[in-house]
C-alpha atoms as a PDB file:
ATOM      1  CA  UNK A   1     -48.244   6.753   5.995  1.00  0.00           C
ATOM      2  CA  UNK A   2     -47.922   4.886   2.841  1.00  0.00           C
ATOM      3  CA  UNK A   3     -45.237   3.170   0.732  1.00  0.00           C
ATOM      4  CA  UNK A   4     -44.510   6.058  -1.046  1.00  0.00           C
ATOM      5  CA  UNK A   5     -43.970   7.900   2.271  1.00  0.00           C
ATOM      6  CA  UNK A   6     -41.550   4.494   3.447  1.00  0.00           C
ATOM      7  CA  UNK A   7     -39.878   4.656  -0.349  1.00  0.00           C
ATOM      8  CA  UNK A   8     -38.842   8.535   0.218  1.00  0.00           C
ATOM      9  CA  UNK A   9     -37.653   7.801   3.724  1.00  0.00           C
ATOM     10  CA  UNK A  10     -35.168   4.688   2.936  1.00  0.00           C
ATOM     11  CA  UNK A  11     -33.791   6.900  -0.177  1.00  0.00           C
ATOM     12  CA  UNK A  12     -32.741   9.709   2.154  1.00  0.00           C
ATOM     13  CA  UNK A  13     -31.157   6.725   4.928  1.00  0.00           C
ATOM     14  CA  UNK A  14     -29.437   5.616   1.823  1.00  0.00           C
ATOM     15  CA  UNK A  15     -28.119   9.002   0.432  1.00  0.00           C
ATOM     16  CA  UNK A  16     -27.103   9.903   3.895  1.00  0.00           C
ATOM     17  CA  UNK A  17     -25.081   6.539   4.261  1.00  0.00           C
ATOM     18  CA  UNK A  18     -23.581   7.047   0.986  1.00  0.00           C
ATOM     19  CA  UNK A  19     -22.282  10.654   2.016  1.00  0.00           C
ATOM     20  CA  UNK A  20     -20.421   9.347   4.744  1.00  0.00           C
ATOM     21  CA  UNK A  21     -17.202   8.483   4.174  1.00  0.00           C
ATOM     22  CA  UNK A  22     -14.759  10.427   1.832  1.00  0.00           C
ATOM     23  CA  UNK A  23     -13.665   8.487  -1.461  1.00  0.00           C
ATOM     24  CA  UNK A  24     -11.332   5.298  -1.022  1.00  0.00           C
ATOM     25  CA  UNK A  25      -8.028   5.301  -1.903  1.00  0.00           C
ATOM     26  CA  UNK A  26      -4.843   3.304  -1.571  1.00  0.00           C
ATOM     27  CA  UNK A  27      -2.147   5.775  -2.159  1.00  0.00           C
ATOM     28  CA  UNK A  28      -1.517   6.832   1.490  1.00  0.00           C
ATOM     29  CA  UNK A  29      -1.462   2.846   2.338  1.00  0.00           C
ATOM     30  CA  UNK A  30       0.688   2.452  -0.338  1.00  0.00           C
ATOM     31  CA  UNK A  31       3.093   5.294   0.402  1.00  0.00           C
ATOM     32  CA  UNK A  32       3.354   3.588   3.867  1.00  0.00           C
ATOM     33  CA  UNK A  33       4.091   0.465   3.120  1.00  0.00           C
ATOM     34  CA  UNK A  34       6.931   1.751   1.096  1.00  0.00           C
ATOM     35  CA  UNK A  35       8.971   0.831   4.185  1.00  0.00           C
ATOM     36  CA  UNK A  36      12.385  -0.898   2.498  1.00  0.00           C
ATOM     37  CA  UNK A  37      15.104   1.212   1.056  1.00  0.00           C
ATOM     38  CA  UNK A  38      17.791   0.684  -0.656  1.00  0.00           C
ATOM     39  CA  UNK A  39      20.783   2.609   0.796  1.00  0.00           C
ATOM     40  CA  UNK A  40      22.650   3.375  -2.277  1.00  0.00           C
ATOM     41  CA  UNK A  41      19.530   4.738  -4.885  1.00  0.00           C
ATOM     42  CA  UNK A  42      17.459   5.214  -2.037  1.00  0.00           C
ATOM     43  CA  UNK A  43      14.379   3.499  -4.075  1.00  0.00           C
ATOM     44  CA  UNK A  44      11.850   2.177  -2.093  1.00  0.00           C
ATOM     45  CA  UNK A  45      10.215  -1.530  -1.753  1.00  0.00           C
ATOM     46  CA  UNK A  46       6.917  -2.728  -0.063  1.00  0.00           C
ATOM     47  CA  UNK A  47       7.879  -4.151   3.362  1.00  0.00           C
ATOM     48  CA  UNK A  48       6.152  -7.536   1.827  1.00  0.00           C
ATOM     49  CA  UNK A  49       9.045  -7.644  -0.681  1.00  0.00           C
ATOM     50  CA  UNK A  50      11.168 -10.922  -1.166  1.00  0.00           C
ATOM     51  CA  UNK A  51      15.070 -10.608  -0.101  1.00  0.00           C
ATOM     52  CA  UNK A  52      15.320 -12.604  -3.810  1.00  0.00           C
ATOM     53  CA  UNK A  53      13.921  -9.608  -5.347  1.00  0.00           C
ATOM     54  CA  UNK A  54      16.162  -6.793  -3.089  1.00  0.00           C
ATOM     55  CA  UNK A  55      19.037  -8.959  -3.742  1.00  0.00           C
ATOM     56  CA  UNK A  56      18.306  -8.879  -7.747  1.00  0.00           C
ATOM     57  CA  UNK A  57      17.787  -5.168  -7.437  1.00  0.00           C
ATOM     58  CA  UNK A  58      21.312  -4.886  -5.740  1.00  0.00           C
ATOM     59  CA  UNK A  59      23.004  -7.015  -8.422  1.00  0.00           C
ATOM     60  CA  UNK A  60      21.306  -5.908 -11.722  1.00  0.00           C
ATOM     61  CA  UNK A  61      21.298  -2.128 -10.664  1.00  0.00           C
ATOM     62  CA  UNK A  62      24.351  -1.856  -8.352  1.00  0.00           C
ATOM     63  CA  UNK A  63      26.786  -4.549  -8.994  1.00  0.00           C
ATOM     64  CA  UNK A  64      26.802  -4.997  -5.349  1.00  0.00           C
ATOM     65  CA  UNK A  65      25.626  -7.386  -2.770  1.00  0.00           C
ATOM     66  CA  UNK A  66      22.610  -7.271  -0.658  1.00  0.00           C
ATOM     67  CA  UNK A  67      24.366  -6.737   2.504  1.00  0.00           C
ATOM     68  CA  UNK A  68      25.966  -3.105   0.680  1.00  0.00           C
ATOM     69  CA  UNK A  69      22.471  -1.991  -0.246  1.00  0.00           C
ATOM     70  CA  UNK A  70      19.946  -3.405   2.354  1.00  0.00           C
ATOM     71  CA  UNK A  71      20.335  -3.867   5.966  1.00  0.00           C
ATOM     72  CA  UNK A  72      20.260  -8.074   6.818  1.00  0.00           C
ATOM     73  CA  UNK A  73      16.074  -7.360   8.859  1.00  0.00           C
ATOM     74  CA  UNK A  74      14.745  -6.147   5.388  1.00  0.00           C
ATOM     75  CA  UNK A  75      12.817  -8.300   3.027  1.00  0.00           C
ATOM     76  CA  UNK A  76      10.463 -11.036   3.514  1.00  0.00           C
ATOM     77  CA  UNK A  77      12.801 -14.049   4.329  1.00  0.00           C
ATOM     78  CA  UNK A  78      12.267 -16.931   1.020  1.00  0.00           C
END
């Protein structure tokens, strides 16, 4: 056996490795962290969002208050 022989062999370990998995992608991660919603548009927020930024959404969009849109759990406490 010579290097060529050991060359060939690690390029099909690496082409099989690469195969493996199917491609990457965030989109069903992010469509699950979509977790917040507002009861009034029914728009949705990352579960990381800040109650400052649900209450803004309430005010600028609704006239409203945060309690009328969002129940008092939701939103990252800041």
């Amino acid at each position: 056996m010579g290097n060529g022989n050991r060359a060939q062999q690690k390029r099909e370990r690496n082409a099989a490795k690469a195969k493996g998995g199917e491609p990457k992608s965030q989109l069903k991660t992010n469509a699950a962290a979509q977790s917040v919603k507002c009861k009034t548009c029914f728009q949705t927020f990352q579960s990381t969002t800040s109650r400052t930024m649900l209450g803004d959404h309430a005010s600028n969009k609704h006239t409203k208050a945060f309690e009328d849109c969002f129940n008092a759990e939701d939103g990252v406490a800041r």
